[in-house]
PDB file of N, CA and C in Angstrom:
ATOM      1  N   UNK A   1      40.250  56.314  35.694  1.00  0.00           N
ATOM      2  CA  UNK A   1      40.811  56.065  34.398  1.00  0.00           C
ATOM      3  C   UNK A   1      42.284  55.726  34.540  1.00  0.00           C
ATOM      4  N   UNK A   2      42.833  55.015  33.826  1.00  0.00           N
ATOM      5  CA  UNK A   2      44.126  54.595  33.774  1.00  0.00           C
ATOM      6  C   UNK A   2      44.999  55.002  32.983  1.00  0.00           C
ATOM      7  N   UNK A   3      46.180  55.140  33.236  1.00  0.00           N
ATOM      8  CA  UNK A   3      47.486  56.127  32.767  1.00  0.00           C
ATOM      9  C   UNK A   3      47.430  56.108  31.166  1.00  0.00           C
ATOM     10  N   UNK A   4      46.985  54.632  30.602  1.00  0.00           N
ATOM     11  CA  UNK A   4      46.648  54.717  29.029  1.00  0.00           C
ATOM     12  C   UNK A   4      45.859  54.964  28.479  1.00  0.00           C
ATOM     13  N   UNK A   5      44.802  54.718  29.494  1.00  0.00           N
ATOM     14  CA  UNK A   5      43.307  55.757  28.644  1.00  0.00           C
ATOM     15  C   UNK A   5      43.937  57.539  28.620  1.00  0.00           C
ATOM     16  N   UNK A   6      44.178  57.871  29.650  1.00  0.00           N
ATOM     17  CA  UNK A   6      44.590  59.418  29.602  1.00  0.00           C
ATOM     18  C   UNK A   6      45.269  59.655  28.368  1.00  0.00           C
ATOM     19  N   UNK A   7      46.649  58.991  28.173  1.00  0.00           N
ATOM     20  CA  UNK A   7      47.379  58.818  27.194  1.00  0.00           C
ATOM     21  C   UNK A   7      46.661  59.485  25.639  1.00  0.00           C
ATOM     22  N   UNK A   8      45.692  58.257  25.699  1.00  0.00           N
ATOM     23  CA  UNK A   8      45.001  58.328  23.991  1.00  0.00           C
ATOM     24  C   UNK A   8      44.306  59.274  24.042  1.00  0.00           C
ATOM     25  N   UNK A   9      43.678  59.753  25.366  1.00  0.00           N
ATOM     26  CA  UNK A   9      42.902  61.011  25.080  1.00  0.00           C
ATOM     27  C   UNK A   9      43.520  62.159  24.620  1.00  0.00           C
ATOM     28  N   UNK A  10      44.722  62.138  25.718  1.00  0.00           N
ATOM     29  CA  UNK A  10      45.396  63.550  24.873  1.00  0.00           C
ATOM     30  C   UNK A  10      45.933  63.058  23.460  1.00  0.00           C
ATOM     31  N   UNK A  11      46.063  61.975  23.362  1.00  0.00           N
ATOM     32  CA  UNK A  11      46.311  62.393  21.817  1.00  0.00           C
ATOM     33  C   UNK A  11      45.429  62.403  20.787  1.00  0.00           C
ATOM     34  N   UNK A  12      44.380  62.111  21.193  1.00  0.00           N
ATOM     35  CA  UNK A  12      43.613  62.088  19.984  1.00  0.00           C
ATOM     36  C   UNK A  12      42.898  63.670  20.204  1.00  0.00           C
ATOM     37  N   UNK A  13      42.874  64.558  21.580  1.00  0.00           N
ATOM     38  CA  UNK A  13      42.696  65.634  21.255  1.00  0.00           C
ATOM     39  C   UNK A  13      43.818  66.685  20.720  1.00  0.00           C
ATOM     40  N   UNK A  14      44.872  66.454  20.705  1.00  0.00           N
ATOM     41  CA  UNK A  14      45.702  66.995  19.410  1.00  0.00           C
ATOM     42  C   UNK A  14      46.048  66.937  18.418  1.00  0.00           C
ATOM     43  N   UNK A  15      45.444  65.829  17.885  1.00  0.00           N
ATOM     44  CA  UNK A  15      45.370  65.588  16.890  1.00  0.00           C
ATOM     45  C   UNK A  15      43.829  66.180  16.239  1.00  0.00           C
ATOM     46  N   UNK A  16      42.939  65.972  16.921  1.00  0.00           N
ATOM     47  CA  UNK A  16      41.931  66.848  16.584  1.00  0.00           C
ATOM     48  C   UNK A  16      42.467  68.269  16.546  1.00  0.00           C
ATOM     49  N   UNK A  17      42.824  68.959  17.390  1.00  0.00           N
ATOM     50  CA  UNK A  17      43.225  70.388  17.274  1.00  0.00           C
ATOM     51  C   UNK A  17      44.188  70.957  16.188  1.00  0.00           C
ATOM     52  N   UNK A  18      44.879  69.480  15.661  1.00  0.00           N
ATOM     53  CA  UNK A  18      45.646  70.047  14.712  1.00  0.00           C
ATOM     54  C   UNK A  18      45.083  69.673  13.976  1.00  0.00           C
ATOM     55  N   UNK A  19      44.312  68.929  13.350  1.00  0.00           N
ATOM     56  CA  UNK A  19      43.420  68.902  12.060  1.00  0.00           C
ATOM     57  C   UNK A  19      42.267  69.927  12.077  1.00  0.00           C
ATOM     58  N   UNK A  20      42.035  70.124  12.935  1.00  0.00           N
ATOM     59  CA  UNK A  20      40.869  71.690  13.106  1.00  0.00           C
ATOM     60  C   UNK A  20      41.550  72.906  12.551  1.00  0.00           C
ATOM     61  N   UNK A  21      42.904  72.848  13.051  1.00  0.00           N
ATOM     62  CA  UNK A  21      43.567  74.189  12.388  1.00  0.00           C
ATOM     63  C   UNK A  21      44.042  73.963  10.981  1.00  0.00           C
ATOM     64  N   UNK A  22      44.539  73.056  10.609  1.00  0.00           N
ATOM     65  CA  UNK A  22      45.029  72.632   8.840  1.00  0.00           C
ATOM     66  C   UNK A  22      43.531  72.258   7.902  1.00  0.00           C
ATOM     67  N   UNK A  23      42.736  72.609   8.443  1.00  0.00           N
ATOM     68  CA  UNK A  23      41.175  72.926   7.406  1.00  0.00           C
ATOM     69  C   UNK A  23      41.014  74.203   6.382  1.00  0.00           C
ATOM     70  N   UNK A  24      40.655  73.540   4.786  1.00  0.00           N
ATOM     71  CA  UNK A  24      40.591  74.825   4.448  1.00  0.00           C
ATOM     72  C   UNK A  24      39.963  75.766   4.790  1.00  0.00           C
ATOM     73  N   UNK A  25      39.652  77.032   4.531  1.00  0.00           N
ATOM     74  CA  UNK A  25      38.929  77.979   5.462  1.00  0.00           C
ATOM     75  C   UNK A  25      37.445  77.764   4.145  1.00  0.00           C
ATOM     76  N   UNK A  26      37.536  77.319   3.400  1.00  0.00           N
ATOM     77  CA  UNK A  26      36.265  77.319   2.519  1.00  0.00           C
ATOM     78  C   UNK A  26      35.139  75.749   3.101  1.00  0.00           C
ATOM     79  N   UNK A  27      36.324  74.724   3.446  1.00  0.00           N
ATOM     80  CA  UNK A  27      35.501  73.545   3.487  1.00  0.00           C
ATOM     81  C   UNK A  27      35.059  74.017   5.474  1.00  0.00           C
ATOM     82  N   UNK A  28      36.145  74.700   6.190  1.00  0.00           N
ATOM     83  CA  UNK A  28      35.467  75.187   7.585  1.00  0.00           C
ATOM     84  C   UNK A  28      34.305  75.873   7.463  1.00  0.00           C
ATOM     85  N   UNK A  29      34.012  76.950   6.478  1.00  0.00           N
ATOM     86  CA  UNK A  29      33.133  77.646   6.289  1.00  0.00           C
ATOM     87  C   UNK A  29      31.809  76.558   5.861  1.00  0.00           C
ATOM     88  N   UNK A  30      32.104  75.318   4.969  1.00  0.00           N
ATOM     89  CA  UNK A  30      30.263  75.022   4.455  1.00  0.00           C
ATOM     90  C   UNK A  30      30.414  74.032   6.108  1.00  0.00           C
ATOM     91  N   UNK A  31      31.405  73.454   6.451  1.00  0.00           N
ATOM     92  CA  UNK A  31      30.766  72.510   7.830  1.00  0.00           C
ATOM     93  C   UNK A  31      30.418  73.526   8.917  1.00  0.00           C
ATOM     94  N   UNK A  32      30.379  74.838   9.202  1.00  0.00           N
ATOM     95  CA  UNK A  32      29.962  75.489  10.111  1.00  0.00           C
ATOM     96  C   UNK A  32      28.501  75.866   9.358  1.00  0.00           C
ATOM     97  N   UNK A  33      28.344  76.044   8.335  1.00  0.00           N
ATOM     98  CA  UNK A  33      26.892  76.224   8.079  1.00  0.00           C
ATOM     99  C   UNK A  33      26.137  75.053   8.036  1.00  0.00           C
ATOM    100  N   UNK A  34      26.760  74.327   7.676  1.00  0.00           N
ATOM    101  CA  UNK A  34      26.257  73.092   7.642  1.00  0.00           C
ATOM    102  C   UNK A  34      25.722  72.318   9.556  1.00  0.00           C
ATOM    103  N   UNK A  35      26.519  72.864  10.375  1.00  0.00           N
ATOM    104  CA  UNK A  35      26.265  72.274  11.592  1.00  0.00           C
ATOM    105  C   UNK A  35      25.000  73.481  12.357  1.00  0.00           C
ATOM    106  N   UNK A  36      24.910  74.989  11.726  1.00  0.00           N
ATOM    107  CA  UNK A  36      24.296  75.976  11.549  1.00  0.00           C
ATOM    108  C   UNK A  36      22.402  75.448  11.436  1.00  0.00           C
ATOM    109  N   UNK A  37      23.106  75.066  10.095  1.00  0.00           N
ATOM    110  CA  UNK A  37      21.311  74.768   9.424  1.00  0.00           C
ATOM    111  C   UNK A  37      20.926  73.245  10.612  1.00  0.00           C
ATOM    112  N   UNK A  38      21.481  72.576  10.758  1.00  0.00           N
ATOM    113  CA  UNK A  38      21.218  70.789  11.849  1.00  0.00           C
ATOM    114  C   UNK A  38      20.668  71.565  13.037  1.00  0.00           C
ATOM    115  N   UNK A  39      21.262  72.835  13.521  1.00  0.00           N
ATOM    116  CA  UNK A  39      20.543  73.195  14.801  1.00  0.00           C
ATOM    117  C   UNK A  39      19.249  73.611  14.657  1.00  0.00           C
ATOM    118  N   UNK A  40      19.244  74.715  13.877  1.00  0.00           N
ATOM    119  CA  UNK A  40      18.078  75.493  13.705  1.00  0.00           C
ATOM    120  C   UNK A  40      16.859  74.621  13.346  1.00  0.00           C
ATOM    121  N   UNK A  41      17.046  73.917  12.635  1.00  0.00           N
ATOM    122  CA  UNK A  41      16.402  72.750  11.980  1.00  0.00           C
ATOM    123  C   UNK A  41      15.465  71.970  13.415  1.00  0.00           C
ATOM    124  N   UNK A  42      13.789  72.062  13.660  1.00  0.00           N
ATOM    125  CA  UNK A  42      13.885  71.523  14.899  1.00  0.00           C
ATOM    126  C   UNK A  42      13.304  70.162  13.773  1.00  0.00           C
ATOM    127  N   UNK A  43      13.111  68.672  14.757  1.00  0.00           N
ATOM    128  CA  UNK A  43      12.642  68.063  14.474  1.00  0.00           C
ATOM    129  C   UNK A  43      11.075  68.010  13.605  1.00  0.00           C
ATOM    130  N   UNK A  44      10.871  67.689  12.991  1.00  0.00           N
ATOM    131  CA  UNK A  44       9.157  67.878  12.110  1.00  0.00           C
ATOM    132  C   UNK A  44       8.472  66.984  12.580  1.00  0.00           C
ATOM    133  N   UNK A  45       7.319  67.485  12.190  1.00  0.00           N
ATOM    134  CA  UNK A  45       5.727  67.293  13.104  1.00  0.00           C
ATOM    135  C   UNK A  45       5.923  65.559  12.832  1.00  0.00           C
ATOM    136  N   UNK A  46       6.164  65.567  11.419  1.00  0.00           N
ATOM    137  CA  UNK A  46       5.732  64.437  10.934  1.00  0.00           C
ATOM    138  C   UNK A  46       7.072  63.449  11.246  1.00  0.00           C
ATOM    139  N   UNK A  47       8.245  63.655  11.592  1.00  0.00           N
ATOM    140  CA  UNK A  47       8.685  63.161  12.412  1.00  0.00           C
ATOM    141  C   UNK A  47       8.251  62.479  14.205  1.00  0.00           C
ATOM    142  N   UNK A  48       7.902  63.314  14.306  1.00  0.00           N
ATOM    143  CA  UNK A  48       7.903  63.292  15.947  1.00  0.00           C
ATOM    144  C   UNK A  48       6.719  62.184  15.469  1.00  0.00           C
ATOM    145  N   UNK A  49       5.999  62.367  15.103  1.00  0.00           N
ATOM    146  CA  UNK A  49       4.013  61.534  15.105  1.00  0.00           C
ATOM    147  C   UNK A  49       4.335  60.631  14.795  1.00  0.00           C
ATOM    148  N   UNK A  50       5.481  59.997  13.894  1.00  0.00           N
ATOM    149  CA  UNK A  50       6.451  58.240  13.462  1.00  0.00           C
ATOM    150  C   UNK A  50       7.136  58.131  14.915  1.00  0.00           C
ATOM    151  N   UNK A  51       7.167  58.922  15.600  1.00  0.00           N
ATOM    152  CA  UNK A  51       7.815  58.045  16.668  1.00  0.00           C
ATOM    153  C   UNK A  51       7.496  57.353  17.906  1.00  0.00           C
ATOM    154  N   UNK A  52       5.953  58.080  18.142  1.00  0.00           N
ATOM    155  CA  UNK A  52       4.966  57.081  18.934  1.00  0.00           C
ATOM    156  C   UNK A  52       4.876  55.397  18.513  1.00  0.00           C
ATOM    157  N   UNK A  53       4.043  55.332  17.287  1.00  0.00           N
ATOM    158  CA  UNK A  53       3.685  54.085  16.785  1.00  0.00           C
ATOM    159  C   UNK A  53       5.178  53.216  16.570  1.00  0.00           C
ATOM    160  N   UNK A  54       6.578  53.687  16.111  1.00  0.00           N
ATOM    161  CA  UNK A  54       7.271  53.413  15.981  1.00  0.00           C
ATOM    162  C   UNK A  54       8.043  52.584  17.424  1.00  0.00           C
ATOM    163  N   UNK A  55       8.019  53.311  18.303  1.00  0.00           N
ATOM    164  CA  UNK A  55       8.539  52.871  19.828  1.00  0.00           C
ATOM    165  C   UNK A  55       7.424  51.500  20.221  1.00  0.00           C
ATOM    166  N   UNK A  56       5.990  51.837  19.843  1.00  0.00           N
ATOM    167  CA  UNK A  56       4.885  50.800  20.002  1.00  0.00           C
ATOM    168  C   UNK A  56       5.242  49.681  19.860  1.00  0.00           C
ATOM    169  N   UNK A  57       5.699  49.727  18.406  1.00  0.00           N
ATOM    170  CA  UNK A  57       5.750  48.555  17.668  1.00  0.00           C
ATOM    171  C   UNK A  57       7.406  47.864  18.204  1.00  0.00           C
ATOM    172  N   UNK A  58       8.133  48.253  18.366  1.00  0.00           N
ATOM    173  CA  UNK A  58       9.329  48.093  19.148  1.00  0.00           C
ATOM    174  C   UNK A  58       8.819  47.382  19.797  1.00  0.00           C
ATOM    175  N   UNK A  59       8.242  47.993  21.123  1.00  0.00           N
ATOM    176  CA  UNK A  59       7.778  47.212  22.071  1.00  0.00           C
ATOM    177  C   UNK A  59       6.906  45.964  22.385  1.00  0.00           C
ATOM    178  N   UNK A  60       6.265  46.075  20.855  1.00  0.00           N
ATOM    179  CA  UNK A  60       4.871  44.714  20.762  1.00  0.00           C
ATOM    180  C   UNK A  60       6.084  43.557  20.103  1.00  0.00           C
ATOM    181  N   UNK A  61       7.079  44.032  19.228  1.00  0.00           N
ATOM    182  CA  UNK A  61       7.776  42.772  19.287  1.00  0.00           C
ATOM    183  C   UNK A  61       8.955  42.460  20.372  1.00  0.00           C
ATOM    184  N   UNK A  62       9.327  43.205  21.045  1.00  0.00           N
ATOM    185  CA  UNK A  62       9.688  42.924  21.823  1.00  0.00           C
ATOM    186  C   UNK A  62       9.343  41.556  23.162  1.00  0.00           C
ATOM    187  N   UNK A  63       7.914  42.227  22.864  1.00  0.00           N
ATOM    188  CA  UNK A  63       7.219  41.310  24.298  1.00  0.00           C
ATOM    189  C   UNK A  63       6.063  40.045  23.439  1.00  0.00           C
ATOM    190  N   UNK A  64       6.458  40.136  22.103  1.00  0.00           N
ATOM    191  CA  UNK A  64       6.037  38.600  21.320  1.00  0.00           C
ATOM    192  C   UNK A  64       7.507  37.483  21.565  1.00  0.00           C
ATOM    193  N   UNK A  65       8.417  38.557  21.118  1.00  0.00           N
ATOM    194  CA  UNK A  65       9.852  37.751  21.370  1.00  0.00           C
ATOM    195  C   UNK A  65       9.769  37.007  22.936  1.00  0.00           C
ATOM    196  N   UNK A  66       9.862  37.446  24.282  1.00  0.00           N
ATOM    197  CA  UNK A  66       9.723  37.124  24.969  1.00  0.00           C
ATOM    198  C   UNK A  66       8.864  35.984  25.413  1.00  0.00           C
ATOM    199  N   UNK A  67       7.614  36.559  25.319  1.00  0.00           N
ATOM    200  CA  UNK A  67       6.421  35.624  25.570  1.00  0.00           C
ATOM    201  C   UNK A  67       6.541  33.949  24.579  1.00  0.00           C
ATOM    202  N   UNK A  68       6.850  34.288  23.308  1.00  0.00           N
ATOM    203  CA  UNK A  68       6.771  32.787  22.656  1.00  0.00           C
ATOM    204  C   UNK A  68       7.911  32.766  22.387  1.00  0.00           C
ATOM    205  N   UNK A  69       9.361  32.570  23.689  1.00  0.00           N
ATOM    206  CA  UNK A  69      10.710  32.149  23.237  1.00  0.00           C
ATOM    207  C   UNK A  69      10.359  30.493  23.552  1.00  0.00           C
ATOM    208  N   UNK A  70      10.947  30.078  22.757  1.00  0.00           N
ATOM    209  CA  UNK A  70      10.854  28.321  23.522  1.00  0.00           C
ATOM    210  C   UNK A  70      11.880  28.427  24.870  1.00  0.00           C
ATOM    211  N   UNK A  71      10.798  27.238  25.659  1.00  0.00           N
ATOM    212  CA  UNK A  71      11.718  27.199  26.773  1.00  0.00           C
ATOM    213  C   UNK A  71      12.696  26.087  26.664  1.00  0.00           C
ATOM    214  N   UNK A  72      13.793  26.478  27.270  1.00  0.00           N
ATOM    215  CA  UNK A  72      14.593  25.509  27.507  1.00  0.00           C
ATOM    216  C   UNK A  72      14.426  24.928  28.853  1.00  0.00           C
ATOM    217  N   UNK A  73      14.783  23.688  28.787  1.00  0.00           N
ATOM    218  CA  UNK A  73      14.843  22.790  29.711  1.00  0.00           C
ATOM    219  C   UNK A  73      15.720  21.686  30.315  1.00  0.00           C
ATOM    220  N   UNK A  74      16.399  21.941  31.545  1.00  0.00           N
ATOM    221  CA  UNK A  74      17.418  20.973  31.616  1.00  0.00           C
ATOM    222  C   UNK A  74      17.340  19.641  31.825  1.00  0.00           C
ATOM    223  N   UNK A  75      18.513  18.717  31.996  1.00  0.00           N
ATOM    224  CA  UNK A  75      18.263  17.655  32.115  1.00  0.00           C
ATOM    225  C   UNK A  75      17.372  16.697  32.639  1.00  0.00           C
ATOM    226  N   UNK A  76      17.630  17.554  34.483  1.00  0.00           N
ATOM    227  CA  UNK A  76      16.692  17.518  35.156  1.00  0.00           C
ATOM    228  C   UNK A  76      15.755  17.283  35.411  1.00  0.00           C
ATOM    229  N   UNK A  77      14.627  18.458  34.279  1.00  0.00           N
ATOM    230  CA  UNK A  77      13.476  18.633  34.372  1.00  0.00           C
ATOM    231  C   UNK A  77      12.899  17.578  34.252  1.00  0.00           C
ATOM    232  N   UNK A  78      12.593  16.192  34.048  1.00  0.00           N
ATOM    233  CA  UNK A  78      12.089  15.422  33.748  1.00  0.00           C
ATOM    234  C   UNK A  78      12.060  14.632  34.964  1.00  0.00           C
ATOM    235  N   UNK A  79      13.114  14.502  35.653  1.00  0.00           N
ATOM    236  CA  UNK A  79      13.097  12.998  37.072  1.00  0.00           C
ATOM    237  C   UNK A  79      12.706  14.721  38.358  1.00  0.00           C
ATOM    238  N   UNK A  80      12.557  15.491  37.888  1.00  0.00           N
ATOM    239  CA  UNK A  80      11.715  16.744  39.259  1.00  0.00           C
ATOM    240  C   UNK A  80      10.420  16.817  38.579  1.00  0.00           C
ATOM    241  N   UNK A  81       9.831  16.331  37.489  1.00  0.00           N
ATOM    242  CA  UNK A  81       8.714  16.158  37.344  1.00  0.00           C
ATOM    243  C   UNK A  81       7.972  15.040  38.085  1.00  0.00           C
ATOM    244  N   UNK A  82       8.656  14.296  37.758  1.00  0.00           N
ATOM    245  CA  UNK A  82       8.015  12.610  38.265  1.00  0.00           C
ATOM    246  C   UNK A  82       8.224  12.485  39.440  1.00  0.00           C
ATOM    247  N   UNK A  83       9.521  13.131  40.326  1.00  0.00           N
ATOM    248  CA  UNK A  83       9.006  12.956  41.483  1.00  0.00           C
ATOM    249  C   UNK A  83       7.977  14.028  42.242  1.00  0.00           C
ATOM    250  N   UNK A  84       7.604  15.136  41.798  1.00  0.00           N
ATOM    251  CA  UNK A  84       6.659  16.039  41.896  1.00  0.00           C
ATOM    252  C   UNK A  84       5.405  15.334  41.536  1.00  0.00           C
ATOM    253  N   UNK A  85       5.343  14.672  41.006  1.00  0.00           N
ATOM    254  CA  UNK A  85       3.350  13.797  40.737  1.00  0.00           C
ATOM    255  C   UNK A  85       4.091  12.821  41.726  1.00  0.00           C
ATOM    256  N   UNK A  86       4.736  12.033  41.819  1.00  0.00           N
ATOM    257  CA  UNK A  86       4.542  11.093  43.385  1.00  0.00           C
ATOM    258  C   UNK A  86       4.337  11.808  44.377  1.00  0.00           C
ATOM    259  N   UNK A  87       5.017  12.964  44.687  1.00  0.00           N
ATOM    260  CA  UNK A  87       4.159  13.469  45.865  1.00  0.00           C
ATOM    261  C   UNK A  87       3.187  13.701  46.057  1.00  0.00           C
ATOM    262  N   UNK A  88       2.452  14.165  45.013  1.00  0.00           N
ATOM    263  CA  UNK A  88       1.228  14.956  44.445  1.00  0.00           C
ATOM    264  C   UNK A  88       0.356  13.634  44.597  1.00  0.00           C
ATOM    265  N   UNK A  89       0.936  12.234  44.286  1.00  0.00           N
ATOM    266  CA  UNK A  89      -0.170  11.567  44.278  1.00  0.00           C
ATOM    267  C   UNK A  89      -2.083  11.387  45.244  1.00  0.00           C
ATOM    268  N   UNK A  90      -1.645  11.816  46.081  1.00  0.00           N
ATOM    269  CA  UNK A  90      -2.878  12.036  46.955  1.00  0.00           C
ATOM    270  C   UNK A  90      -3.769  12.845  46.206  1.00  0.00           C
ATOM    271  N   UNK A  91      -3.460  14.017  45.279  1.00  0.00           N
ATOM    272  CA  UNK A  91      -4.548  14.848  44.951  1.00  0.00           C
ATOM    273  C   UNK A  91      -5.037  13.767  44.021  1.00  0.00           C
ATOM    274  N   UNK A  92      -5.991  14.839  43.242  1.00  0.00           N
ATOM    275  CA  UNK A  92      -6.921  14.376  42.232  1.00  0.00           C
ATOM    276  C   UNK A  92      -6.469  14.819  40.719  1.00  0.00           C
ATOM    277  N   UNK A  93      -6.309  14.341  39.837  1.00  0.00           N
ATOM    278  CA  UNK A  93      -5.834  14.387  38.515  1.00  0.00           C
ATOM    279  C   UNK A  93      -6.449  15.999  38.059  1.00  0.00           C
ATOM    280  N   UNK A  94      -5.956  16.461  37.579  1.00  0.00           N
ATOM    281  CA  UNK A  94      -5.993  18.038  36.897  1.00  0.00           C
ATOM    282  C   UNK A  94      -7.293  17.816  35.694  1.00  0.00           C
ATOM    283  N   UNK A  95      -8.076  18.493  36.293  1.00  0.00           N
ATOM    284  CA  UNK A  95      -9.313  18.303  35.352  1.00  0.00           C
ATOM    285  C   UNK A  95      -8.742  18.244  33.728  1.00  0.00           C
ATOM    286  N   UNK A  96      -7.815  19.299  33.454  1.00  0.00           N
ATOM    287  CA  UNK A  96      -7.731  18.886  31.616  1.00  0.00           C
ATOM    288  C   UNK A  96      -6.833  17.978  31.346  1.00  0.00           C
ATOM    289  N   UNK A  97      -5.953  17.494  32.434  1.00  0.00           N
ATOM    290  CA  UNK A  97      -5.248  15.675  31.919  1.00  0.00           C
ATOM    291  C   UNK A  97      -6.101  14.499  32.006  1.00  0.00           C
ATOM    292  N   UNK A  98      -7.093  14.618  33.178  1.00  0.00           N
ATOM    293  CA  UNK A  98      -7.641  13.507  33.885  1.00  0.00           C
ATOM    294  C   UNK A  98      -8.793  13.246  32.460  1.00  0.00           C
ATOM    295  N   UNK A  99      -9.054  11.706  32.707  1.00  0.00           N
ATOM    296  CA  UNK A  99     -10.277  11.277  32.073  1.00  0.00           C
ATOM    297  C   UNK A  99     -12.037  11.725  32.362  1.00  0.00           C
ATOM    298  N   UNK A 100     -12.097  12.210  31.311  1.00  0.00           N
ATOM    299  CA  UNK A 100     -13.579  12.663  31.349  1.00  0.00           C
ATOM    300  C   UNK A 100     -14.709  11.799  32.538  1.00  0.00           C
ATOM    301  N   UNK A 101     -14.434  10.508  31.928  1.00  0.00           N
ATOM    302  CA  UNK A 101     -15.410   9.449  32.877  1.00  0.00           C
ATOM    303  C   UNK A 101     -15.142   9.501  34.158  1.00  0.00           C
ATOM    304  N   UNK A 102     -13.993  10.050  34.739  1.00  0.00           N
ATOM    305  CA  UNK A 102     -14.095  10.104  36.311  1.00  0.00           C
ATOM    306  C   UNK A 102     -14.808  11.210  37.198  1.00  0.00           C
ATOM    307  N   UNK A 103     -15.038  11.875  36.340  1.00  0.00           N
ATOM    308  CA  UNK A 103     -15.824  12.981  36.631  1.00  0.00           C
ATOM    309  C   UNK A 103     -17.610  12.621  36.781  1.00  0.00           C
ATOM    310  N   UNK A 104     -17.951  11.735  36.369  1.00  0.00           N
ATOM    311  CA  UNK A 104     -19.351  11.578  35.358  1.00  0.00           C
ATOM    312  C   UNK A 104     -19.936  11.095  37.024  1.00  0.00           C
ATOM    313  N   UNK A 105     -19.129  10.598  37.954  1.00  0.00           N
ATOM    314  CA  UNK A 105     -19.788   9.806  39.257  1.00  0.00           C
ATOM    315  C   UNK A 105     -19.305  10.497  40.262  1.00  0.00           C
ATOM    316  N   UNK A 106     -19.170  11.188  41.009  1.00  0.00           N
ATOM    317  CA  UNK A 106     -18.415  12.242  41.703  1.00  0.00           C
ATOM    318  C   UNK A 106     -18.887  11.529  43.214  1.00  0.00           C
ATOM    319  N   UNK A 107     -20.328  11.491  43.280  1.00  0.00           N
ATOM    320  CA  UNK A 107     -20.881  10.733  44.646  1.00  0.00           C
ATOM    321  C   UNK A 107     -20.405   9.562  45.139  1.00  0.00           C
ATOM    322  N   UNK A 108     -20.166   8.401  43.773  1.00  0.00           N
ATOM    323  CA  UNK A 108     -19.431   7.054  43.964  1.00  0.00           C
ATOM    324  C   UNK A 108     -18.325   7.953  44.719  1.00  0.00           C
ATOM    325  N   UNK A 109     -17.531   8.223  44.267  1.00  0.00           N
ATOM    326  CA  UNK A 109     -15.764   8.227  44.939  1.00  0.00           C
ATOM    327  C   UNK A 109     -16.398   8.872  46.663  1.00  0.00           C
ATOM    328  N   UNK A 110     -16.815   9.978  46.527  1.00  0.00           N
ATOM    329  CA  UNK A 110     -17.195  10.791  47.896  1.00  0.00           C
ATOM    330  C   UNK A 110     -17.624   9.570  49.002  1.00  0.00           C
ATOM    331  N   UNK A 111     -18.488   8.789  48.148  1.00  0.00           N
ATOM    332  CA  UNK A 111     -19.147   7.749  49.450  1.00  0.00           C
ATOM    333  C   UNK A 111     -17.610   6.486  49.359  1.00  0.00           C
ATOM    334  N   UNK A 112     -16.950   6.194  48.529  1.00  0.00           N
ATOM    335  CA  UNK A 112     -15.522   5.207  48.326  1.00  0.00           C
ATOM    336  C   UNK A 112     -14.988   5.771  49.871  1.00  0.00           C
ATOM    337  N   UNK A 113     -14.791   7.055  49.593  1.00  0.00           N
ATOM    338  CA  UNK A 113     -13.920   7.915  50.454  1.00  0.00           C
ATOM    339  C   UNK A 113     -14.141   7.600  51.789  1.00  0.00           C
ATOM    340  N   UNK A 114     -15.427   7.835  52.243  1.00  0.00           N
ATOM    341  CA  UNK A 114     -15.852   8.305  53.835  1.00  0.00           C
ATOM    342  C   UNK A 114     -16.116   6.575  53.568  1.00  0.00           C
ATOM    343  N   UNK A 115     -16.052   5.456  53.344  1.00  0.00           N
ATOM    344  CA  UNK A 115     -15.932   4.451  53.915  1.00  0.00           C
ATOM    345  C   UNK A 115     -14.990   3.791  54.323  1.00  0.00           C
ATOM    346  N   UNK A 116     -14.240   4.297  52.973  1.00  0.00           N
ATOM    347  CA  UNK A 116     -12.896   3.238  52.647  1.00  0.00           C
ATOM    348  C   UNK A 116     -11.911   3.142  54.019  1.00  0.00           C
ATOM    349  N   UNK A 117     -12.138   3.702  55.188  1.00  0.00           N
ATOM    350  CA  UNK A 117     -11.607   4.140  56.495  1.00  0.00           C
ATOM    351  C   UNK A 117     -12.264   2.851  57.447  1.00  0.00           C
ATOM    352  N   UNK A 118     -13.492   2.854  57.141  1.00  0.00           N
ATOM    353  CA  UNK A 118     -14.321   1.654  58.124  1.00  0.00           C
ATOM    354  C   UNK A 118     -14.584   0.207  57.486  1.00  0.00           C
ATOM    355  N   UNK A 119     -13.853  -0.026  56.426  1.00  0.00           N
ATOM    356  CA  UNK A 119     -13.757  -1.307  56.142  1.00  0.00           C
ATOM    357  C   UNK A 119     -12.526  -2.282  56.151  1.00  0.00           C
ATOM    358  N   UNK A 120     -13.180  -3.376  56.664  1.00  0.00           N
ATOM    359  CA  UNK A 120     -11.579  -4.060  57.372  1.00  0.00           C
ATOM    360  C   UNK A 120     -11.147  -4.939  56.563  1.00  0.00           C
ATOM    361  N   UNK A 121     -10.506  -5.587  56.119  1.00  0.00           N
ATOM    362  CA  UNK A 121      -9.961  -6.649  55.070  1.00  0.00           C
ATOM    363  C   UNK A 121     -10.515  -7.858  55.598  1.00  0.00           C
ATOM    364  N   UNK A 122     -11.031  -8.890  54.886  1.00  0.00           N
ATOM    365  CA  UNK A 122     -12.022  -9.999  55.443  1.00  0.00           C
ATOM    366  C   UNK A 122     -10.986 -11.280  54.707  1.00  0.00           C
ATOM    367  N   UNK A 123      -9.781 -10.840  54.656  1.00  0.00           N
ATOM    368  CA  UNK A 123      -9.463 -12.110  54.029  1.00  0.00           C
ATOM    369  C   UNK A 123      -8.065 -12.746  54.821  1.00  0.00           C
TER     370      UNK A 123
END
């Protein structure tokens, strides 16, 4: 801690100490019962049983907030996309982008494949 934090501490604890002592002795008397009854007092049933579902629900929006934040996206993202599918080009299109009809002949491409190696250009 530093020489001015110390500073304010002591003064604000003498200043507490001297406003503790210049209290009437009637208004000292209801805040000591008053801080009296807050102890004794434990928390209630029906308290405590709001604070399960209560923390729950905290937590379920918590992790809606999260889950459906929009994403942001930088500039970037767009020319590391495109060159990510040129590399990619060798695979095969992602069944839920790709066109239905390429699917429908699966044997055509398989036999394309294992030839397309042993045929020579005739022109």
């Amino acid at each position: 801690m530093s020489h001015r934090d110390e500073d304010i501490q002591r003064r604000a604890r003498e200043l507490y100490l001297r406003a503790s002592n210049e209290v009437d002795p009637v208004i000292a008397g209801r805040l000591r019962a008053a801080r009296r009854t807050a102890l004794e007092k434990p928390v209630s049933h029906a308290a405590r049983r709001m604070l399960l579902p209560a923390g729950a629900f905290a937590m379920l929006a918590l992790a809606s907030l999260i889950v459906w934040q929009p994403r942001q996206s930088s500039p970037a993202a767009p020319t590391q996309v495109m060159q990510s599918a040129e590399a990619d080009s060798d695979l095969p299109p992602d069944a839920d982008s790709a066109d239905p009809a390429l699917y429908q002949d699966l044997d055509f491409y398989g036999w394309l494949a294992s030839n397309q190696g042993s045929a020579s250009p005739t022109r």
